[in-house]
PDB file of N, CA and C in Angstrom:
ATOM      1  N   UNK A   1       7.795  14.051  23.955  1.00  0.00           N
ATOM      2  CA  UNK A   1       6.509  14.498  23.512  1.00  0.00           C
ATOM      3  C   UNK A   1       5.868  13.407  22.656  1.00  0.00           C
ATOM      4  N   UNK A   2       4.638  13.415  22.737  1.00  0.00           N
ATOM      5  CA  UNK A   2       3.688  12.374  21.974  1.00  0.00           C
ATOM      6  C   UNK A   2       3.588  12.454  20.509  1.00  0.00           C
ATOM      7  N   UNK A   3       3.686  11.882  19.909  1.00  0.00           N
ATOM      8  CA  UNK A   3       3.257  11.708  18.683  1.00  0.00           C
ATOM      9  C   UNK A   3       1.825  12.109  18.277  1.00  0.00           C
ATOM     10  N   UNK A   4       0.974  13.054  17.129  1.00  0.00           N
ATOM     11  CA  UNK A   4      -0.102  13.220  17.635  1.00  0.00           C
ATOM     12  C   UNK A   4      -0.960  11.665  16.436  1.00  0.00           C
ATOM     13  N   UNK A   5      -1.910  11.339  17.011  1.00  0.00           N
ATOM     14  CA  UNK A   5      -2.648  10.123  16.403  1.00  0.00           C
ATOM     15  C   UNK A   5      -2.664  10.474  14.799  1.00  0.00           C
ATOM     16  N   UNK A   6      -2.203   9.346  14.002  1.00  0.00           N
ATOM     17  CA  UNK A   6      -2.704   9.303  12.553  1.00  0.00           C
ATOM     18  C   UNK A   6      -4.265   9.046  12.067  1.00  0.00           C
ATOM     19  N   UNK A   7      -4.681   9.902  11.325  1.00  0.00           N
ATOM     20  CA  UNK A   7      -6.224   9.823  11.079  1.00  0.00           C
ATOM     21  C   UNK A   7      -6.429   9.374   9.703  1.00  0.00           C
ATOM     22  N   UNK A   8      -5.131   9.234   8.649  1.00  0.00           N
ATOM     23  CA  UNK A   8      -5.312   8.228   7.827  1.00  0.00           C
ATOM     24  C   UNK A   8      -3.650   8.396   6.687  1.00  0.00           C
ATOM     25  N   UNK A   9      -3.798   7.206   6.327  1.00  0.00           N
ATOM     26  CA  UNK A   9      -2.678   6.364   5.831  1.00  0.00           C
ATOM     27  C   UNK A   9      -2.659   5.939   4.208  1.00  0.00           C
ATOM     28  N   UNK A  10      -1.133   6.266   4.114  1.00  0.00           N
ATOM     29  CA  UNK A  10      -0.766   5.762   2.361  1.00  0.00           C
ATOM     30  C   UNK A  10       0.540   5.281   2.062  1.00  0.00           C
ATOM     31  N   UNK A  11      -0.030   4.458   1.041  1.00  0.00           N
ATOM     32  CA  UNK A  11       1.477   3.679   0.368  1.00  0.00           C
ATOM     33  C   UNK A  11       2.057   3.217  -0.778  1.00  0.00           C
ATOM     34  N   UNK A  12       2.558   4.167  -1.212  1.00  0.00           N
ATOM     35  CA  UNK A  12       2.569   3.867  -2.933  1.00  0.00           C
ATOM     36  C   UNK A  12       3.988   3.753  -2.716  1.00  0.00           C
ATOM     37  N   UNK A  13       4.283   2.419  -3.737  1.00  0.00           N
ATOM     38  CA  UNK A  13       5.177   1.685  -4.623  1.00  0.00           C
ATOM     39  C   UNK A  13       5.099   1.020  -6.335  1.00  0.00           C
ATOM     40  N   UNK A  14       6.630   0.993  -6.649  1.00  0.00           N
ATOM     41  CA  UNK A  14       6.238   1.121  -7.799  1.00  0.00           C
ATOM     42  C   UNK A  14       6.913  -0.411  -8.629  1.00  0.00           C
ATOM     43  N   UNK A  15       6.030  -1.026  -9.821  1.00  0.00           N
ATOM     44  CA  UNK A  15       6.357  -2.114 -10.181  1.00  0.00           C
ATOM     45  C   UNK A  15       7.234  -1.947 -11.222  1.00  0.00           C
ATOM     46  N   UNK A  16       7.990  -3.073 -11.494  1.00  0.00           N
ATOM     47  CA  UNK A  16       9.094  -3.158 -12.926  1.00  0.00           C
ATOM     48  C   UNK A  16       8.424  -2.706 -14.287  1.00  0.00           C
ATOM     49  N   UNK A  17       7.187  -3.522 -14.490  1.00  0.00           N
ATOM     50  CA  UNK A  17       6.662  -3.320 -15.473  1.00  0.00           C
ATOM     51  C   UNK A  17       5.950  -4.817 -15.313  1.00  0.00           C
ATOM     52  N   UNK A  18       4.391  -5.243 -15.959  1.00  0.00           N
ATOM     53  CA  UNK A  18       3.411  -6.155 -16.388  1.00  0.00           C
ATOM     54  C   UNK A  18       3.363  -6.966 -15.149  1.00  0.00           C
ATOM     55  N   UNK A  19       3.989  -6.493 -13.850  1.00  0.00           N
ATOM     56  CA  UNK A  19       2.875  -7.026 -12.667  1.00  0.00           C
ATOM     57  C   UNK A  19       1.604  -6.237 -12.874  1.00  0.00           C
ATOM     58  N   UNK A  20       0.387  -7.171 -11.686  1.00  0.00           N
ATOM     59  CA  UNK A  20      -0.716  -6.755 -11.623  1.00  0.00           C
ATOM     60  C   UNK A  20      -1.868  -7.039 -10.450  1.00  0.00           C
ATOM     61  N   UNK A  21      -2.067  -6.131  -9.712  1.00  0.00           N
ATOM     62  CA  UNK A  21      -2.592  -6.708  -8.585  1.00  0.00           C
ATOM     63  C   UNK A  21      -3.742  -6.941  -8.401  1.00  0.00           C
ATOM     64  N   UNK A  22      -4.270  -8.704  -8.570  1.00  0.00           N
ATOM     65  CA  UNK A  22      -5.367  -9.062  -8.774  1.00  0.00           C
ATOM     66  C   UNK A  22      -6.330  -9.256  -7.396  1.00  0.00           C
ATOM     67  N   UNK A  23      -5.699  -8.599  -6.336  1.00  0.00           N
ATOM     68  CA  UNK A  23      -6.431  -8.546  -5.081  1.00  0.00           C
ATOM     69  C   UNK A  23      -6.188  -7.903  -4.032  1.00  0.00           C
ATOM     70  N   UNK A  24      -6.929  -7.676  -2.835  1.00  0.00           N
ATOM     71  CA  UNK A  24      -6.159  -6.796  -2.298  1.00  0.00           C
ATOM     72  C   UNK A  24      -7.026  -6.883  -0.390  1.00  0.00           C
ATOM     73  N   UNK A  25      -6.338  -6.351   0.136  1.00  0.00           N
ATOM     74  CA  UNK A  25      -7.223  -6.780   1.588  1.00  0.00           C
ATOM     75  C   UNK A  25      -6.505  -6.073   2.699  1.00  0.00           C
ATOM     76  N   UNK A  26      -7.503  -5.211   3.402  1.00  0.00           N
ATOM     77  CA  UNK A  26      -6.794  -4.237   4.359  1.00  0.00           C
ATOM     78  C   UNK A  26      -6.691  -3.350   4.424  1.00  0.00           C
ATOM     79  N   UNK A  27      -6.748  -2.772   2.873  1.00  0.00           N
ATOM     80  CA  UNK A  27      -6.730  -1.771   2.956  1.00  0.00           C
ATOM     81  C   UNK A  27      -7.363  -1.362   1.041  1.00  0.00           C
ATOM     82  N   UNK A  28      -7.556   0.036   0.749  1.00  0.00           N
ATOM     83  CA  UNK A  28      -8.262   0.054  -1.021  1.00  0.00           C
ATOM     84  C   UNK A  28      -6.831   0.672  -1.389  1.00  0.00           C
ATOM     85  N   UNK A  29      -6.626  -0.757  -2.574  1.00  0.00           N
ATOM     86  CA  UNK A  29      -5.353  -0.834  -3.663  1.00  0.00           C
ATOM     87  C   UNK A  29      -6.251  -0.585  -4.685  1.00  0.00           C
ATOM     88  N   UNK A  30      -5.536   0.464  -5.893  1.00  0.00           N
ATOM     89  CA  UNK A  30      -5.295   1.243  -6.883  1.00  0.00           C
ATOM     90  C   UNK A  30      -4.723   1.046  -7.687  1.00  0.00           C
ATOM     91  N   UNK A  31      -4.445   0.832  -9.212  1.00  0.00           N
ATOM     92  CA  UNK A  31      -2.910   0.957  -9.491  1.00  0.00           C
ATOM     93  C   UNK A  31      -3.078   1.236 -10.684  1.00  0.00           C
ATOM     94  N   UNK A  32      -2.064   2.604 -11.167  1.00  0.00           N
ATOM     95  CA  UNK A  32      -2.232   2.850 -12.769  1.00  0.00           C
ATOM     96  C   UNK A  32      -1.007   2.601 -13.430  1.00  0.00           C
ATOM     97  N   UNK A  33      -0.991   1.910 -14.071  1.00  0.00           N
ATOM     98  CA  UNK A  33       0.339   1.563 -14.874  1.00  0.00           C
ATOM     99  C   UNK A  33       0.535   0.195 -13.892  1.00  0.00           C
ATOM    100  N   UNK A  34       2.008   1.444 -13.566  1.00  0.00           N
ATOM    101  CA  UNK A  34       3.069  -0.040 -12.138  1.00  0.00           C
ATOM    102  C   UNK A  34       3.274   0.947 -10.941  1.00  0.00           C
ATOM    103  N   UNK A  35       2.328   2.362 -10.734  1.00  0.00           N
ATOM    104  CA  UNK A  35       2.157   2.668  -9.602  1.00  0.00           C
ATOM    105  C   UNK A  35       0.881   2.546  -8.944  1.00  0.00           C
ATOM    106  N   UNK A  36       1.163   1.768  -7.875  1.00  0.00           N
ATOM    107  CA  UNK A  36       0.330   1.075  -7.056  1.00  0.00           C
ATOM    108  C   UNK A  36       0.284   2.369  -5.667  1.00  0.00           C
ATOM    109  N   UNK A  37      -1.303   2.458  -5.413  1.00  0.00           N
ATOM    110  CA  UNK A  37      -1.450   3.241  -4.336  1.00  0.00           C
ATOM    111  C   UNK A  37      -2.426   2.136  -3.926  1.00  0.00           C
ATOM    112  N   UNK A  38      -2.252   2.749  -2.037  1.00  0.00           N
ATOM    113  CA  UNK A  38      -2.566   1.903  -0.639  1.00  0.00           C
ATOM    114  C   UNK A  38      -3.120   2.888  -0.234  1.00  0.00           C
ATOM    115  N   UNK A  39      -4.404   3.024   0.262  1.00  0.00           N
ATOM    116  CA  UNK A  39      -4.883   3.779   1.308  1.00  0.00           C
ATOM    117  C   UNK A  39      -5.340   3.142   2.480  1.00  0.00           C
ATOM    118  N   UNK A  40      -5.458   3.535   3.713  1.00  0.00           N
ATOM    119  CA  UNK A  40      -6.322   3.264   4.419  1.00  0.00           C
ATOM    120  C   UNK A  40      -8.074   2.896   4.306  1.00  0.00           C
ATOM    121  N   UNK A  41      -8.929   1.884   4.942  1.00  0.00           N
ATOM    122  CA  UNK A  41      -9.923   1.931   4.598  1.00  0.00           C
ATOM    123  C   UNK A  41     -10.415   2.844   5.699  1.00  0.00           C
ATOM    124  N   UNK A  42     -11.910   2.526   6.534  1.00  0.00           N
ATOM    125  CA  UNK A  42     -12.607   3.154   7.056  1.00  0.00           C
ATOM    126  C   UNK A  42     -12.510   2.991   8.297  1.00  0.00           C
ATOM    127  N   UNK A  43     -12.340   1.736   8.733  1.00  0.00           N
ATOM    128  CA  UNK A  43     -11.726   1.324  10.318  1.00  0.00           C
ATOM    129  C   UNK A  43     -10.305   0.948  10.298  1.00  0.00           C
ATOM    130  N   UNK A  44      -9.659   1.322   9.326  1.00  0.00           N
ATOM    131  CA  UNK A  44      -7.800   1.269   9.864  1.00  0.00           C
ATOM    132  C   UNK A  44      -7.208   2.267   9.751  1.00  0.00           C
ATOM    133  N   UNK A  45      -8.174   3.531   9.786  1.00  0.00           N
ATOM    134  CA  UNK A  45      -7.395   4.939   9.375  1.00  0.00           C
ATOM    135  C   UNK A  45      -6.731   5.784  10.571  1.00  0.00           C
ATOM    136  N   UNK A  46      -7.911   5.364  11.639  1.00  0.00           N
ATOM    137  CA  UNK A  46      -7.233   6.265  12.726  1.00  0.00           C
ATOM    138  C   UNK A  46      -6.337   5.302  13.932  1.00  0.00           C
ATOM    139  N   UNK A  47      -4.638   5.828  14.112  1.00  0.00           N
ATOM    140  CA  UNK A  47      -3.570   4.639  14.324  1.00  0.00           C
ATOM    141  C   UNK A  47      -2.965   5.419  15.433  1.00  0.00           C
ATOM    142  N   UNK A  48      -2.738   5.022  16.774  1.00  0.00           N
ATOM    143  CA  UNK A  48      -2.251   5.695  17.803  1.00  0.00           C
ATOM    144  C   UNK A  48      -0.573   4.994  17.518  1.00  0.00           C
ATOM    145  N   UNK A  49       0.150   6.305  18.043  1.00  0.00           N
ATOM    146  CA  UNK A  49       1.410   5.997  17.799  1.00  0.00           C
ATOM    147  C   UNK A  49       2.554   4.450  18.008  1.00  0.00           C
ATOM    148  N   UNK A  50       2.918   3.965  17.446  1.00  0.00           N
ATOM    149  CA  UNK A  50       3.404   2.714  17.091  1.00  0.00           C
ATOM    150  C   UNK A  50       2.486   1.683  17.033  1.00  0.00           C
ATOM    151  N   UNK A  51       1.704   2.340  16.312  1.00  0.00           N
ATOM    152  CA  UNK A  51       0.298   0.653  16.124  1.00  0.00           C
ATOM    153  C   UNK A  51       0.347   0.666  14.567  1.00  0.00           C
ATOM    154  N   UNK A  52       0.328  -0.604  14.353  1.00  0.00           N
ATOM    155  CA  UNK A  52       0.557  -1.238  12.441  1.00  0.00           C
ATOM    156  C   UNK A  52      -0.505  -1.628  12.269  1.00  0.00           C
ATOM    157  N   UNK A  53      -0.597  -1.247  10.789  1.00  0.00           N
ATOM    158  CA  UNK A  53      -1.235  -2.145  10.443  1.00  0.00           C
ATOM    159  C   UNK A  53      -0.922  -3.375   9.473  1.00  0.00           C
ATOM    160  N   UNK A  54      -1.682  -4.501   9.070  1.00  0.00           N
ATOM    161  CA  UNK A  54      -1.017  -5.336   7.970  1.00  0.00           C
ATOM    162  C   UNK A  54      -1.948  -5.585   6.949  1.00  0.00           C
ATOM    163  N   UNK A  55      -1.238  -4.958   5.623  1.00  0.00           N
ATOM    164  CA  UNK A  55      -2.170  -5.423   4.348  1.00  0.00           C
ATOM    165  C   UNK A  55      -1.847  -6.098   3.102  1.00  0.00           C
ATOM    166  N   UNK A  56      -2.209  -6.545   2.460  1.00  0.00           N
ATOM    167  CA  UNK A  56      -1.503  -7.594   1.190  1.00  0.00           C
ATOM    168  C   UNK A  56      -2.119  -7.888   0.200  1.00  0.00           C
ATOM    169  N   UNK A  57      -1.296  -8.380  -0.958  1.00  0.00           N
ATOM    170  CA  UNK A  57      -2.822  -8.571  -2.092  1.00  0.00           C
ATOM    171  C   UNK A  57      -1.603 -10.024  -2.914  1.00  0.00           C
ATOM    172  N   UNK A  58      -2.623 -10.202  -3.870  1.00  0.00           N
ATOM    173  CA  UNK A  58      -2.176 -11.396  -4.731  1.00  0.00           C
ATOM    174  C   UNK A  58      -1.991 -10.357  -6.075  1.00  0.00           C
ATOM    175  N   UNK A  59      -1.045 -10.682  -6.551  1.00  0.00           N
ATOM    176  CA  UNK A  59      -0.723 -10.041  -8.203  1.00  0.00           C
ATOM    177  C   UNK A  59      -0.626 -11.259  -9.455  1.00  0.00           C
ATOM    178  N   UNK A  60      -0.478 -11.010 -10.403  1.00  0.00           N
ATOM    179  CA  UNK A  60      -0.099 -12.075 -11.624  1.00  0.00           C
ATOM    180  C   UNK A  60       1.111 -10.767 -12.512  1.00  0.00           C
ATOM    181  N   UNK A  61       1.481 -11.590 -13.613  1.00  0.00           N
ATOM    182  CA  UNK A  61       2.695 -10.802 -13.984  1.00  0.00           C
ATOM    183  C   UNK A  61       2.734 -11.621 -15.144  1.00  0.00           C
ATOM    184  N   UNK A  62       3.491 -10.886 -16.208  1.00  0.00           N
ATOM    185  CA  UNK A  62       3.659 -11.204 -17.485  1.00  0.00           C
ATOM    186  C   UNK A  62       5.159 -10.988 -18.245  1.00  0.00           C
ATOM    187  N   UNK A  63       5.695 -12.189 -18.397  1.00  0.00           N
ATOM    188  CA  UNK A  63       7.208 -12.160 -18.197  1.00  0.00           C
ATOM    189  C   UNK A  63       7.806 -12.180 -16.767  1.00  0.00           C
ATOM    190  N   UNK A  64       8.687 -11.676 -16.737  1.00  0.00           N
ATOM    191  CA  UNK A  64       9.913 -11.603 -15.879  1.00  0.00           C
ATOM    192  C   UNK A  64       9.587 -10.424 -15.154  1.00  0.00           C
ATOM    193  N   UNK A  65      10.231 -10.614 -14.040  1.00  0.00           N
ATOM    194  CA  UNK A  65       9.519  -9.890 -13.204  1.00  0.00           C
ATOM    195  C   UNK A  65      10.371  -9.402 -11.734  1.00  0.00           C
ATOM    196  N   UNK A  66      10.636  -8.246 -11.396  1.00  0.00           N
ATOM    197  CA  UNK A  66      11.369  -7.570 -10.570  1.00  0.00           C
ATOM    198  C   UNK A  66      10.804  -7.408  -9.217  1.00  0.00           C
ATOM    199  N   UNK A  67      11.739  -6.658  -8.094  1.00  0.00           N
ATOM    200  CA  UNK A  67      11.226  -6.453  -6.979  1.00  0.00           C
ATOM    201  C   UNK A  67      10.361  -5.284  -6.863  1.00  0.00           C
ATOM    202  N   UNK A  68       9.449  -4.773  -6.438  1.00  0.00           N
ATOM    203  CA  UNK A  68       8.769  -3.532  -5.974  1.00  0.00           C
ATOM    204  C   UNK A  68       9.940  -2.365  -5.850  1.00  0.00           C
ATOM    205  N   UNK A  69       9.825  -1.319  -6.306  1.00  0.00           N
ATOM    206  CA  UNK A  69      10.705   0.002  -6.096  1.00  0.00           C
ATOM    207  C   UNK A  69       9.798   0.789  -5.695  1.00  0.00           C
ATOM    208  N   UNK A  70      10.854   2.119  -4.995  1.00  0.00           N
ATOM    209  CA  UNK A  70      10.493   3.174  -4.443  1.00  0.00           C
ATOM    210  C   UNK A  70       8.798   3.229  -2.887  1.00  0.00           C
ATOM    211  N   UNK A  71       8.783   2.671  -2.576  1.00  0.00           N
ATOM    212  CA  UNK A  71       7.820   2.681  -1.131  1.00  0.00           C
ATOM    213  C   UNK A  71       8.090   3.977  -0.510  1.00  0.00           C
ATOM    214  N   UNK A  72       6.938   4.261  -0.239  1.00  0.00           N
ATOM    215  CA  UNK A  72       7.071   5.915   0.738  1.00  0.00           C
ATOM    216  C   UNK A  72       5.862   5.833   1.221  1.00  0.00           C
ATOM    217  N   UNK A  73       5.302   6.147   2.236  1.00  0.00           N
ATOM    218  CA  UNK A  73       4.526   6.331   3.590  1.00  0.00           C
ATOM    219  C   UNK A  73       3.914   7.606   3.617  1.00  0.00           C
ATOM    220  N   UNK A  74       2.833   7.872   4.185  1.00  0.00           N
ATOM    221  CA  UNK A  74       2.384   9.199   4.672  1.00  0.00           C
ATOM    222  C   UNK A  74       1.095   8.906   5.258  1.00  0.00           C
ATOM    223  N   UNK A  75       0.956   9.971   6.152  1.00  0.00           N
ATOM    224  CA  UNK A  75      -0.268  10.101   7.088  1.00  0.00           C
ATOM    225  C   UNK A  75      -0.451  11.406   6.963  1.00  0.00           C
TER     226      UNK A  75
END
């Protein structure tokens, strides 16, 4: 059976502490504290089954500085 089409998309992960994401592209990044939310924009929301998308941003950081925790998905 088919998968039925995604009509829109999210992605929150979470930072160590005093990253900061100074850009963003692909999609509208958010972030309060060191949880960072991803949404879909307006033409990458609706996604027929196994189609990606790719989005990314530039951050700065203050001190030392860890990997991204906890990532989770939803449509």
């Amino acid at each position: 059976m088919r998968q039925p089409r995604t009509t829109s998309w999210t992605l929150t992960f979470e930072f160590a502490g005093g990253e900061k994401v100074t850009q963003g592209w692909n999609a509208e990044w958010k972030q309060s504290v060191t949880t960072i939310t991803v949404k879909n924009t307006s033409w990458n929301g609706s996604l027929s089954t196994g189609t990606t998308v790719t989005a990314g941003f530039l951050g700065s950081r203050a001190g030392a500085t860890g990997l991204p925790t906890g990532s989770a998905a939803s449509s």
